[in-house]
Protein backbone atom coordinates (compact mmCIF):
# COMPACT_ATOMS: atom_id res chain seq x y z
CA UNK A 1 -0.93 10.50 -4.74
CA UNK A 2 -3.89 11.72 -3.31
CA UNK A 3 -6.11 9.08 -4.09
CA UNK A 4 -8.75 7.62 -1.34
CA UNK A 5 -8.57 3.34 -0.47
CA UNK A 6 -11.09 1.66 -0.56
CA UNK A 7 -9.95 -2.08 1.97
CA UNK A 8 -12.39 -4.57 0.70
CA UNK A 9 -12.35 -7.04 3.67
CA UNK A 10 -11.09 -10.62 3.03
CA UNK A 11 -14.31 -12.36 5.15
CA UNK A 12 -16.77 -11.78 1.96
CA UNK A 13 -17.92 -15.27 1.13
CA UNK A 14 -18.75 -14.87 -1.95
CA UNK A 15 -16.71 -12.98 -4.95
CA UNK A 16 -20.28 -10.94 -5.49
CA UNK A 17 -19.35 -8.67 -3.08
CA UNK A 18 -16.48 -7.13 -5.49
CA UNK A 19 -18.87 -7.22 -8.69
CA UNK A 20 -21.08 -5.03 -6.63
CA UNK A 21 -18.42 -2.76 -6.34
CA UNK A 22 -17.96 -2.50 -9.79
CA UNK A 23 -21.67 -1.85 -10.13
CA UNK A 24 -21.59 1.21 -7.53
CA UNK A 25 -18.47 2.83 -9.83
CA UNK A 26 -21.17 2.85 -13.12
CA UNK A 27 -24.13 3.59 -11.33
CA UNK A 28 -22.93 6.63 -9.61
CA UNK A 29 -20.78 7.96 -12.36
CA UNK A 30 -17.42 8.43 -9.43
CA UNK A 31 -14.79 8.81 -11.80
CA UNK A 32 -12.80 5.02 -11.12
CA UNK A 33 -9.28 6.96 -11.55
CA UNK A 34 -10.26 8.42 -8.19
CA UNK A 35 -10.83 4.77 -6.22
CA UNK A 36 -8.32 2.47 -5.28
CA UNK A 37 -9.57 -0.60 -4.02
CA UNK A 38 -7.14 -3.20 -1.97
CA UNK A 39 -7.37 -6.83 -2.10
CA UNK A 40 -5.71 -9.02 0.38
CA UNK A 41 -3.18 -11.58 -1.29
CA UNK A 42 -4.74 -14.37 0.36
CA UNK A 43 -7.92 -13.42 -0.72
CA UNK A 44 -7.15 -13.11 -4.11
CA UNK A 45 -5.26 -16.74 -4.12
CA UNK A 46 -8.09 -18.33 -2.88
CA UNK A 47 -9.46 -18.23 -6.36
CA UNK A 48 -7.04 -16.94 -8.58
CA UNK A 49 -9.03 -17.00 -11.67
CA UNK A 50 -11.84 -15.50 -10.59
CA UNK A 51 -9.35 -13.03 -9.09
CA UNK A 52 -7.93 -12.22 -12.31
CA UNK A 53 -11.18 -11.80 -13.81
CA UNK A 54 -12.65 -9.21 -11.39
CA UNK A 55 -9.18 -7.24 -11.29
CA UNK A 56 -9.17 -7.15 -14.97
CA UNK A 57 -12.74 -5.87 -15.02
CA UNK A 58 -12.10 -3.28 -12.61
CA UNK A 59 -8.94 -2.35 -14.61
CA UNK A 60 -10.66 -2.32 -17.56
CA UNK A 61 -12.74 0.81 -15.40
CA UNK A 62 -9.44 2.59 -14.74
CA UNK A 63 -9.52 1.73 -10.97
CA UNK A 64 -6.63 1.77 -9.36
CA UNK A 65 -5.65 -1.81 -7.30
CA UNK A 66 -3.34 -3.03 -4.38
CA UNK A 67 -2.27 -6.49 -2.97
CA UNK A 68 -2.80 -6.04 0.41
CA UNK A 69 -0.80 -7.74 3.12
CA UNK A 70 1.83 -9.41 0.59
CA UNK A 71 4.19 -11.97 1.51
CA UNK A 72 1.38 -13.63 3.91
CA UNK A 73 -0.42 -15.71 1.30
CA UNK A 74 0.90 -18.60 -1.28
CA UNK A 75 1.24 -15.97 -4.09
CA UNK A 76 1.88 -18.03 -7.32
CA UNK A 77 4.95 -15.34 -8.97
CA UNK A 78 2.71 -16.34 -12.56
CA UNK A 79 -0.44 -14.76 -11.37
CA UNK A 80 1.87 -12.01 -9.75
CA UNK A 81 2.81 -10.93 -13.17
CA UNK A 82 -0.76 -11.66 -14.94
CA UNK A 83 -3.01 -9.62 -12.10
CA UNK A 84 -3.46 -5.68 -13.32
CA UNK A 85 -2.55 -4.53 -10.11
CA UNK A 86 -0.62 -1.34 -9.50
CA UNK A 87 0.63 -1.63 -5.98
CA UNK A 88 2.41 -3.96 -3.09
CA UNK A 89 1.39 -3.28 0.43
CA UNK A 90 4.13 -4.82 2.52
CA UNK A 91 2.85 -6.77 5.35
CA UNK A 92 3.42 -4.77 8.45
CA UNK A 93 5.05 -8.34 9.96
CA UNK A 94 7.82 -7.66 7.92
CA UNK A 95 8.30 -3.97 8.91
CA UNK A 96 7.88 -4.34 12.62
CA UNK A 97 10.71 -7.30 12.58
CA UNK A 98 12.70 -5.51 10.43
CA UNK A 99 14.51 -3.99 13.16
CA UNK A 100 14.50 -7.67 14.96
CA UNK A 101 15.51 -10.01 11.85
CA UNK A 102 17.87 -9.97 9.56
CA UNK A 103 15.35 -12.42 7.31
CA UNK A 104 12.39 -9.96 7.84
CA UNK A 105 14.76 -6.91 6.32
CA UNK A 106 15.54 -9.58 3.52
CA UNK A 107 11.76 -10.33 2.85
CA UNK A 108 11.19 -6.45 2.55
CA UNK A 109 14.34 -6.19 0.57
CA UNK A 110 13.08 -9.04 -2.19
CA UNK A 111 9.43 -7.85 -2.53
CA UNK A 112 10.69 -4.17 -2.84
CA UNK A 113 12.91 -5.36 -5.74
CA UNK A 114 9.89 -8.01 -6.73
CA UNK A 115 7.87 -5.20 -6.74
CA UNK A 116 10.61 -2.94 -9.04
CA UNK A 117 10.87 -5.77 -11.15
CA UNK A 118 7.71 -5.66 -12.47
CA UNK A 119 6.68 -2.29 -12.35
CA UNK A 120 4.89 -1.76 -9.22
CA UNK A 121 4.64 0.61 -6.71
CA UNK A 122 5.45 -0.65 -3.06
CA UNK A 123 3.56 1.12 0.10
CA UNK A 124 5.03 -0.42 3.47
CA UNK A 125 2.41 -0.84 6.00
CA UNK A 126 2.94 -0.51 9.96
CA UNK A 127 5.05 2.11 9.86
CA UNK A 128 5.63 2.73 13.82
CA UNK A 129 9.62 3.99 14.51
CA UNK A 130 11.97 6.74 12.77
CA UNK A 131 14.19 4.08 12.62
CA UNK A 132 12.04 1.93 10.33
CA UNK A 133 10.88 4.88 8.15
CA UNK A 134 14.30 5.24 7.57
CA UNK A 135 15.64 2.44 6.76
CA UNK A 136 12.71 1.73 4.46
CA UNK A 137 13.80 5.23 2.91
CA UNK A 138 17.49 3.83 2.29
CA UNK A 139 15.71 0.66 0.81
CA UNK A 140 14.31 3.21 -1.77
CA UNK A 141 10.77 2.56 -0.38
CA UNK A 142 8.54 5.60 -1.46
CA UNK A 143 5.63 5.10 0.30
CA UNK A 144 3.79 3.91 3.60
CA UNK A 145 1.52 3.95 6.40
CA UNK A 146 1.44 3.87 10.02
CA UNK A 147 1.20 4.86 13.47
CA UNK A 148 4.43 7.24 13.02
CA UNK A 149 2.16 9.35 10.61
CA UNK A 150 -0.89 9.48 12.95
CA UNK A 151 -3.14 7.23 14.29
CA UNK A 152 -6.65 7.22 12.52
CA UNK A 153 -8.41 10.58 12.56
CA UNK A 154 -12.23 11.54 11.49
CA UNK A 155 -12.09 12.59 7.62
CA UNK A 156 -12.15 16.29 8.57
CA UNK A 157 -9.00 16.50 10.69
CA UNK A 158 -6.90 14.92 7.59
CA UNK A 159 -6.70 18.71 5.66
CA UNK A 160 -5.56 20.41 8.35
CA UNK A 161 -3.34 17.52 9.63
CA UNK A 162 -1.99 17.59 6.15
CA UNK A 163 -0.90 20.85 5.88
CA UNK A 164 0.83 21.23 9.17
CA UNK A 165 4.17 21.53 7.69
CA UNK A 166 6.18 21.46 11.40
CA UNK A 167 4.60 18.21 11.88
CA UNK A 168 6.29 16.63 8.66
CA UNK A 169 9.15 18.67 8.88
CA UNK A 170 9.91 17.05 12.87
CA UNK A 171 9.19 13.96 11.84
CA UNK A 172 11.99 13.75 9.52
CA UNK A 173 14.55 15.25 12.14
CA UNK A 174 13.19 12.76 14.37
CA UNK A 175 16.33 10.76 15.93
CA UNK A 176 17.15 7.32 14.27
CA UNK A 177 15.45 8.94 10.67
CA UNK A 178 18.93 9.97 8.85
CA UNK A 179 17.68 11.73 5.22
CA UNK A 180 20.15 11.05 2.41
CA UNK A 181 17.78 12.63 0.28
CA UNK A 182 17.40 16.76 0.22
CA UNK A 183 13.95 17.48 1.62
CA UNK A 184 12.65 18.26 -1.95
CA UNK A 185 12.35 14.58 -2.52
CA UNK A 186 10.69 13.80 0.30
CA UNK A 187 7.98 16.12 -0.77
CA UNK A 188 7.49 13.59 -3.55
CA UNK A 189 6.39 10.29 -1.26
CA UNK A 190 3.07 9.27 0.27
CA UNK A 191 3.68 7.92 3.89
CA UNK A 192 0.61 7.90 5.52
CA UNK A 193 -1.79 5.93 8.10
């Protein structure tokens, strides 16, 4: 959806860290529907009501929020429904062993439909395989990130990267990556690194 994350890593010891954040946004007058900010879930359960607090602030700014790394905390389902966040970032544990466990394809099955449940967008992290992207596609996943995509590039190779329309257009004719979809509504999803 075009808009840039911001990871906020999970090592800050104190919760000031994320206020400050909050600070930056009014001080320099960026436009807050333009940030998304990611939280890991085990740094947000580590203090859960201060967690709702600052996510509600933020919110409140019209930033837009992730979980990041779900299913690796102790995510209470109650504070699940009560944080203001708009998005699920699917461990990449869970993808990789998708293709290895029957239980890790379950896991990604239940947060997907978690995620559904309760209104949420779902991004699947450590994307590396056709065969994982699609599968995740027949799972009705729209959106994710990994190696598959590209591997980390400096901010001014993204444009061009973007617009290479061969590139995309391989990927999905990529062996093990079987499109039930017409291409149109591929066009539609954000897979990315």
């Amino acid at each position: 959806n075009g808009v840039p994350r911001t990871g906020l890593p999970q090592h800050f010891t104190s919760w000031g860290e994320y206020r400050r954040h909050t600070d930056i946004l009014v001080e320099t007058g960026v436009n807050p529907a333009a940030v998304r900010l990611e939280i890991t879930e085990t740094m947000a359960m580590s203090d859960a009501d201060r967690a709702l607090q600052l996510l509600t602030d933020l919110k409140a700014l019209g930033v837009q929020l992730s979980i990041d790394d779900f299913g690796t905390g102790y995510s209470s389902l109650s504070y699940l429904r009560r944080f203001p966040v708009d998005t699920l970032k699917i461990d990449r544990s869970f993808v990789s062993g998708m293709d290895e466990s029957r239980q890790n394809d379950e896991i990604v099955q239940t947060i997907m439909a978690l995620a559904k449940a309760v209104k949420l967008d779902v991004v699947a992290e450590g994307i590396e395989t056709a065969q994982q992207l699609g599968h995740l596609r027949r799972l009705g996943c729209e959106y994710g990130q990994g190696y598959l995509f590209s591997r980390p590039v400096p901010a001014l190779d993204v444009e061009e990267m973007l617009e290479d329309r061969t590139r995309w257009h391989n990927l999905l004719l990529e062996p093990g990556f079987q499109a039930e979809r017409q291409e149109s509504d591929y066009s539609r999803s954000e897979f990315t690194n």
